[in-house]
Structures are given as structure tokens and as C-alpha cells.
PDB file of N, CA and C in Angstrom:
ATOM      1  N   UNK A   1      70.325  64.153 119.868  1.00  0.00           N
ATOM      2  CA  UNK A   1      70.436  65.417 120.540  1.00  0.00           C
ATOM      3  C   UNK A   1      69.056  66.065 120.589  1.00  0.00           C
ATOM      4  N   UNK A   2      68.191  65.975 121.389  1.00  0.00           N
ATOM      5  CA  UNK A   2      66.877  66.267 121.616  1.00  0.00           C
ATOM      6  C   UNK A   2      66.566  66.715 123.211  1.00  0.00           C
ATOM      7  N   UNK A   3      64.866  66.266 123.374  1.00  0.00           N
ATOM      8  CA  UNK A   3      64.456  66.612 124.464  1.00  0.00           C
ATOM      9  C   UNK A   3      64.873  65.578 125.372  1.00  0.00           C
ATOM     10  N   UNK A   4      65.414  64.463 125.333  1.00  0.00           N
ATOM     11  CA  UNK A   4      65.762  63.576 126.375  1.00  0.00           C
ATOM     12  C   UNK A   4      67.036  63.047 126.039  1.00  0.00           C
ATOM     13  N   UNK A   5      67.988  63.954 125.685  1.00  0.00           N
ATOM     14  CA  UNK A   5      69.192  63.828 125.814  1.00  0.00           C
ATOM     15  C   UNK A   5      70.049  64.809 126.995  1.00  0.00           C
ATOM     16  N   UNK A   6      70.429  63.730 127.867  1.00  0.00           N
ATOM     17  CA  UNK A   6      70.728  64.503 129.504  1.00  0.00           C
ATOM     18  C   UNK A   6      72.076  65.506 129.117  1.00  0.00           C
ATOM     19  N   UNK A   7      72.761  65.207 128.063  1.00  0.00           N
ATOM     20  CA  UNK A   7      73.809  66.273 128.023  1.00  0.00           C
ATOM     21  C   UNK A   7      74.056  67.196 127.624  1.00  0.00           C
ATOM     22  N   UNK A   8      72.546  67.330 126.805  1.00  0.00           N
ATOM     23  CA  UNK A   8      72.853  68.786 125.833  1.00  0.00           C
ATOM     24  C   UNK A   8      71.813  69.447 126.646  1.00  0.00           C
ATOM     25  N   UNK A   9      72.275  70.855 126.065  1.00  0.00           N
ATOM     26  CA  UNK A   9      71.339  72.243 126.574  1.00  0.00           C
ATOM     27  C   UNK A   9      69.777  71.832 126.706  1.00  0.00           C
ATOM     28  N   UNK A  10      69.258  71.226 124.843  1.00  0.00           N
ATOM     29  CA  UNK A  10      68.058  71.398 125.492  1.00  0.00           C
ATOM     30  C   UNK A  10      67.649  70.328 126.168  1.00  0.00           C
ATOM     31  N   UNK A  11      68.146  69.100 126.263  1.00  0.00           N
ATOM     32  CA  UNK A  11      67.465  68.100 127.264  1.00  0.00           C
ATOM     33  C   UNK A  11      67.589  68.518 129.180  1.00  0.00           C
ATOM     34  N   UNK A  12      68.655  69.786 129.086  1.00  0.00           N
ATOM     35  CA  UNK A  12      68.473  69.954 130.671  1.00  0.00           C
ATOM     36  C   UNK A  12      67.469  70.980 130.890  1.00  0.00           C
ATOM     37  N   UNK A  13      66.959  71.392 129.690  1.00  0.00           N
ATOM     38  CA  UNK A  13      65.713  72.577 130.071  1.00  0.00           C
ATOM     39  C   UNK A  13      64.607  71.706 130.167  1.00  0.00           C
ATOM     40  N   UNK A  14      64.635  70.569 129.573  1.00  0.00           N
ATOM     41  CA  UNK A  14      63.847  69.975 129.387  1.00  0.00           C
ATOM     42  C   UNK A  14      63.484  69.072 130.733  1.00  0.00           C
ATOM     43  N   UNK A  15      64.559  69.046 131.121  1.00  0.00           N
ATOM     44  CA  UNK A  15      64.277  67.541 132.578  1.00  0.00           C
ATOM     45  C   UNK A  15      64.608  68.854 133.878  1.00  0.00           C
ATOM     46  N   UNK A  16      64.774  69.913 133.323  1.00  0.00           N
ATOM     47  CA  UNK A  16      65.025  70.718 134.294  1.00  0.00           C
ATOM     48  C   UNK A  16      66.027  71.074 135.655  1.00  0.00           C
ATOM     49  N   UNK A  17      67.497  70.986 134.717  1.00  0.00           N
ATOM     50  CA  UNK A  17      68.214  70.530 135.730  1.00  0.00           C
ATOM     51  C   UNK A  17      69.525  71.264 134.746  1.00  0.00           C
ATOM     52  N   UNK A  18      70.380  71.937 136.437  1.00  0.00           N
ATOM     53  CA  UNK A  18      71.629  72.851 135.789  1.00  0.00           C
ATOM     54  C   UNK A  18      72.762  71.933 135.859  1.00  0.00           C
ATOM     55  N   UNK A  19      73.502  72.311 135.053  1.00  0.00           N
ATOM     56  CA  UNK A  19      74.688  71.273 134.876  1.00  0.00           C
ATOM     57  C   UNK A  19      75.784  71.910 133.964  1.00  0.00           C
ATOM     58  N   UNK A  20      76.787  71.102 133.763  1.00  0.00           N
ATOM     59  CA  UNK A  20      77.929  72.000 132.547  1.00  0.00           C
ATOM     60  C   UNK A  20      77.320  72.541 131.582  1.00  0.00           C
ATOM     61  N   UNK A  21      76.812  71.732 131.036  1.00  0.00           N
ATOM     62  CA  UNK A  21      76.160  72.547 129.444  1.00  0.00           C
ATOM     63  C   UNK A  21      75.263  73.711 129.700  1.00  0.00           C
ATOM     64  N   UNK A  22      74.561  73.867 131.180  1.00  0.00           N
ATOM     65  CA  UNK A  22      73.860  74.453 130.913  1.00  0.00           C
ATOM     66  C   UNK A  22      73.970  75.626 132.528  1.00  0.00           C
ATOM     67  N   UNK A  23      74.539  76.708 132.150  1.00  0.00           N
ATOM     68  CA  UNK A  23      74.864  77.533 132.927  1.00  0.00           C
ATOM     69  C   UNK A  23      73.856  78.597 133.600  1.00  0.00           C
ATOM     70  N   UNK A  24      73.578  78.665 135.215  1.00  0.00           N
ATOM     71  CA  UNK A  24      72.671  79.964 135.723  1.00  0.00           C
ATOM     72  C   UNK A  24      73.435  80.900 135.221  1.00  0.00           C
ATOM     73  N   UNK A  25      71.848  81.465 135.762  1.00  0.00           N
ATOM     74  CA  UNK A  25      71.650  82.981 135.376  1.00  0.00           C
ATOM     75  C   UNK A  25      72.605  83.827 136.562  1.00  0.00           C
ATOM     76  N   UNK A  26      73.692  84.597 137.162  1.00  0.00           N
ATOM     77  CA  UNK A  26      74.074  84.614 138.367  1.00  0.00           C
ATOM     78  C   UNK A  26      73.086  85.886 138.891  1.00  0.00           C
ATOM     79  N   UNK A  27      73.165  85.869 140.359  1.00  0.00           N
ATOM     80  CA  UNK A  27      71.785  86.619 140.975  1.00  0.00           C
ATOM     81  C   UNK A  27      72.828  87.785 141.890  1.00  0.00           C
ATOM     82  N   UNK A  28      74.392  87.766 141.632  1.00  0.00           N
ATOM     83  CA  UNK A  28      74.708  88.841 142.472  1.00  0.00           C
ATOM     84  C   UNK A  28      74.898  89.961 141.401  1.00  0.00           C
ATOM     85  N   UNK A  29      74.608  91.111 142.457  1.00  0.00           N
ATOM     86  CA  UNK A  29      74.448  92.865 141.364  1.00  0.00           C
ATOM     87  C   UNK A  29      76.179  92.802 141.089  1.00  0.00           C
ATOM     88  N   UNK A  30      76.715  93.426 140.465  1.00  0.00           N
ATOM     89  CA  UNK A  30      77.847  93.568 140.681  1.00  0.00           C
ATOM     90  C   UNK A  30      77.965  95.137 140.205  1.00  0.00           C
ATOM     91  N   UNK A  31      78.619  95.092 141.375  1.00  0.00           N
ATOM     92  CA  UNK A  31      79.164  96.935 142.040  1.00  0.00           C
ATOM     93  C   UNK A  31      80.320  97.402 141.311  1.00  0.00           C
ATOM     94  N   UNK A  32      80.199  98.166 140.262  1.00  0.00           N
ATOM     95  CA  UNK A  32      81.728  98.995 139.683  1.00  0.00           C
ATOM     96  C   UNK A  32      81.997 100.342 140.375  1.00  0.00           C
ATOM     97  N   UNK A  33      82.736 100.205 140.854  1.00  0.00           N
ATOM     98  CA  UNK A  33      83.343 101.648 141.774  1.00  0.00           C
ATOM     99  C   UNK A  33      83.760 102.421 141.072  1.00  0.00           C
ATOM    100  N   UNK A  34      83.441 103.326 140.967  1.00  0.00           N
ATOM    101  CA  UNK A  34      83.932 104.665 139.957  1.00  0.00           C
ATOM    102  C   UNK A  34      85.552 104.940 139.855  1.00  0.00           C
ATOM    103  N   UNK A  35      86.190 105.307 139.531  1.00  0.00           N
ATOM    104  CA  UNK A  35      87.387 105.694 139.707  1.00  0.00           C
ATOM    105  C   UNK A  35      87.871 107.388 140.120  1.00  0.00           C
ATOM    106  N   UNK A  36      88.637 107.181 140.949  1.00  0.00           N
ATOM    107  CA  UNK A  36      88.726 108.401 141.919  1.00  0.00           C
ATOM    108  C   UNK A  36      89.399 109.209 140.412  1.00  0.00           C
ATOM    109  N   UNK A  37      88.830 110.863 140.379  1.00  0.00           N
ATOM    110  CA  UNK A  37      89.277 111.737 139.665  1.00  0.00           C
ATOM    111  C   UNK A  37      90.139 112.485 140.089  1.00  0.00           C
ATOM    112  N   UNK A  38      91.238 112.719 139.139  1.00  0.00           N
ATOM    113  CA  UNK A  38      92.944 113.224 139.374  1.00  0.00           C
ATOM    114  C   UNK A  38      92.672 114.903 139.617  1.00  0.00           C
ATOM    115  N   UNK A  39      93.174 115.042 140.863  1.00  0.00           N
ATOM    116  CA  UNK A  39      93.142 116.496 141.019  1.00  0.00           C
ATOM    117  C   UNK A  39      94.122 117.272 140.170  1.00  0.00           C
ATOM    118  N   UNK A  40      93.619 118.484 139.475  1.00  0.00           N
ATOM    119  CA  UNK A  40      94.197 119.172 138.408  1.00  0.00           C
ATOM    120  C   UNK A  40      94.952 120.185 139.544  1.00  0.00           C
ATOM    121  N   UNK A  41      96.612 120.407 139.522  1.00  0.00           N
ATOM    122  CA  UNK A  41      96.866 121.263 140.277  1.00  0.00           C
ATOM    123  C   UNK A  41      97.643 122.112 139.288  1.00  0.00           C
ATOM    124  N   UNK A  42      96.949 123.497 139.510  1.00  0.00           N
ATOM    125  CA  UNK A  42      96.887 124.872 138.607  1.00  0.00           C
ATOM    126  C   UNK A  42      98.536 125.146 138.994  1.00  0.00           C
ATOM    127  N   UNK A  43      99.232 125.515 137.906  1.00  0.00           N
ATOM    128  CA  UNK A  43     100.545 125.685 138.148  1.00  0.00           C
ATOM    129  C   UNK A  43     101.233 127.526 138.144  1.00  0.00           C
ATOM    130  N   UNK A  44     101.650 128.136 138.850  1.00  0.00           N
ATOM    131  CA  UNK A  44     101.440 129.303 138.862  1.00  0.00           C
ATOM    132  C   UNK A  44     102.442 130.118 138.583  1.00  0.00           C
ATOM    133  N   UNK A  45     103.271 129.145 137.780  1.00  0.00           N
ATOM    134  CA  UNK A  45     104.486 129.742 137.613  1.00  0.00           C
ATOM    135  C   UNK A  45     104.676 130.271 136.060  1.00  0.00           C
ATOM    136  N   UNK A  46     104.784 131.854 135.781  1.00  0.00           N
ATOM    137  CA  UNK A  46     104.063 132.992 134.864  1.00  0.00           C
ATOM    138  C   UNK A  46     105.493 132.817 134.298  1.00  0.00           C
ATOM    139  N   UNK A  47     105.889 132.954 132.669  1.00  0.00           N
ATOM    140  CA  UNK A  47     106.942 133.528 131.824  1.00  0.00           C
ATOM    141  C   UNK A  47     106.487 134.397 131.300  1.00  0.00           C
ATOM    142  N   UNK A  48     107.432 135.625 131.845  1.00  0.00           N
ATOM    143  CA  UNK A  48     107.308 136.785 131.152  1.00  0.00           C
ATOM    144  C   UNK A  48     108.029 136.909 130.538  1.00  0.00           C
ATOM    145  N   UNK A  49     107.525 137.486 129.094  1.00  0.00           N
ATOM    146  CA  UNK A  49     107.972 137.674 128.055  1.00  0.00           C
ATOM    147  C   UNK A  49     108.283 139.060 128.186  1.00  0.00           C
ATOM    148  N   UNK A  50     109.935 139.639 127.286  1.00  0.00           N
ATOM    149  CA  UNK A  50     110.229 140.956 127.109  1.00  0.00           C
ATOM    150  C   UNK A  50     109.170 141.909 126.375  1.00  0.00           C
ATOM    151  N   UNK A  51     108.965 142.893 126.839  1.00  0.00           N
ATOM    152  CA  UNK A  51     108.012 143.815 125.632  1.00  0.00           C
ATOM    153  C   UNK A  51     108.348 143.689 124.140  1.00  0.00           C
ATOM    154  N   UNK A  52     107.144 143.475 123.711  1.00  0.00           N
ATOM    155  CA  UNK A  52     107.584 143.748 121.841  1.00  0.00           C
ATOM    156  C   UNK A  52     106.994 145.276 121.133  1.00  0.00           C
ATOM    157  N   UNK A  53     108.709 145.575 120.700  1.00  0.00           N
ATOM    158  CA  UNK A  53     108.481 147.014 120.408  1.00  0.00           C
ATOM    159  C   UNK A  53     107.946 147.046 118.836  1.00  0.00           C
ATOM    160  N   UNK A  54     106.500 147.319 118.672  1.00  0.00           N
ATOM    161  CA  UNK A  54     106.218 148.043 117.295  1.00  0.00           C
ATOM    162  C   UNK A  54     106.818 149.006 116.450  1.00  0.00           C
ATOM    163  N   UNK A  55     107.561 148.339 115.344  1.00  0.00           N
ATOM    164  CA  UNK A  55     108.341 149.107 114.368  1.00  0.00           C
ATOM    165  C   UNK A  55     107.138 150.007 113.631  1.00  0.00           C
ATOM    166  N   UNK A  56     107.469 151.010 113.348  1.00  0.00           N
ATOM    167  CA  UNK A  56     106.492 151.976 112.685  1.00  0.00           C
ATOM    168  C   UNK A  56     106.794 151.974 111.102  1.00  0.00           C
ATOM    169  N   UNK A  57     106.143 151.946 110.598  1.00  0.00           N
ATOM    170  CA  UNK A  57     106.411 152.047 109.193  1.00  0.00           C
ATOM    171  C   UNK A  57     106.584 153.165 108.767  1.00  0.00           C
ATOM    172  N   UNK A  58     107.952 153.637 107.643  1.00  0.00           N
ATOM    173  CA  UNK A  58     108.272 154.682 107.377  1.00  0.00           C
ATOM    174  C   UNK A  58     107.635 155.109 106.210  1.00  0.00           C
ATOM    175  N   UNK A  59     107.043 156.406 106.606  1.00  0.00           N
ATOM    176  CA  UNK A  59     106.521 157.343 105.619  1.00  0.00           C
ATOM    177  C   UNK A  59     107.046 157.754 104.599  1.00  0.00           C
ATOM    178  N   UNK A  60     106.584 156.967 103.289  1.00  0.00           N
ATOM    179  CA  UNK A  60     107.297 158.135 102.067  1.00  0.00           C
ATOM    180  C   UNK A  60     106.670 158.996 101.621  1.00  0.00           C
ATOM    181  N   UNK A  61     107.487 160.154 101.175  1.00  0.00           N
ATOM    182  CA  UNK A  61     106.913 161.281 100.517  1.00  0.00           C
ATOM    183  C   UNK A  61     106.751 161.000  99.432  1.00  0.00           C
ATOM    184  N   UNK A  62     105.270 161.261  98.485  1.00  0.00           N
ATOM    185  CA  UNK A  62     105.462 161.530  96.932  1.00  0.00           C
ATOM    186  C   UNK A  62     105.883 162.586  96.674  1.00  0.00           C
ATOM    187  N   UNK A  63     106.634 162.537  95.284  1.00  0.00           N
ATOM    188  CA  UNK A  63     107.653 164.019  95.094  1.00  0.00           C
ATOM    189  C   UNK A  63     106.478 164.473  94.054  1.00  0.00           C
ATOM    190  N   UNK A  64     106.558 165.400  94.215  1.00  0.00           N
ATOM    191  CA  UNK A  64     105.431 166.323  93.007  1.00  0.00           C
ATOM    192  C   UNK A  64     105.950 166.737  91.903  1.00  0.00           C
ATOM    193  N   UNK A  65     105.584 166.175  91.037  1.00  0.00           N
ATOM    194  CA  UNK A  65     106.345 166.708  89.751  1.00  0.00           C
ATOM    195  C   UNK A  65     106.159 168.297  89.574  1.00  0.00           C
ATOM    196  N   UNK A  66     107.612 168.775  89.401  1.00  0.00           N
ATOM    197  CA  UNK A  66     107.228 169.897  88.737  1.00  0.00           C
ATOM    198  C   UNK A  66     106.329 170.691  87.657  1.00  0.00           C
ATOM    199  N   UNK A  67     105.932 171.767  87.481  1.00  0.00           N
ATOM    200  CA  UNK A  67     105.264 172.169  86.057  1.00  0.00           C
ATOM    201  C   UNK A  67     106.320 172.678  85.491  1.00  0.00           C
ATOM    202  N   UNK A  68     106.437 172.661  84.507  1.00  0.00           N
ATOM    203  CA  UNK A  68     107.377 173.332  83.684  1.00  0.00           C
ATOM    204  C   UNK A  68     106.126 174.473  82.886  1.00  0.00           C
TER     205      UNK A  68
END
């Protein structure tokens, strides 16, 4: 398996010649097409929520102690 062996890799670099073992380089560009982006459609349909009524917190009185 050397320089003058016709079947391996390096004897075809060597005698200069493409074949199974030894595969081109390919010379076409190859074109990836982007992929088309999904239109976002804004949906406009609103849930309204009932008002929320703020409970107030009830005030206690401190009772004052009497003086005696």
C-alpha cells in the first residue's frame, strides 16, 4: 500500500488519477434558500374582565383607657 499501488488513495495522488478511492473536490456552489417567514397574525379579540372592587380595610378604634 504505497506510492504505486493503483488502488489506494495515495497511489492515485500519486499517478494522478480520480477513481473510487479517491473522490473530487465538487465545483458546484450550492444555493440554500432561506425559508419563507410565518406571518404573525395579531389577534384582536379583547376579554374583558369584570371590575375588581377594592375592599377597604376596616378601621379600628383604640379604646382609651380610662383614668381613674
Amino acid at each position: 500500500m504505497g506510492k504505486g499501488d493503483i488502488k489506494s488513495k495515495k497511489g492515485k495522488i500519486t499517478n494522478g488519477s480520480y477513481g473510487v478511492k479517491r473522490k473530487r473536490k465538487s465545483t458546484k456552489a450550492v444555493v440554500v434558500k432561506p425559508k419563507p417567514k410565518k406571518e404573525v397574525v395579531a389577534k384582536e379579540t379583547k376579554v374583558e374582565k369584570a371590575p375588581v372592587k377594592k375592599e377597604t380595610a376596616k378601621k379600628t378604634v383604640a379604646k382609651a383607657s380610662a383614668k381613674k
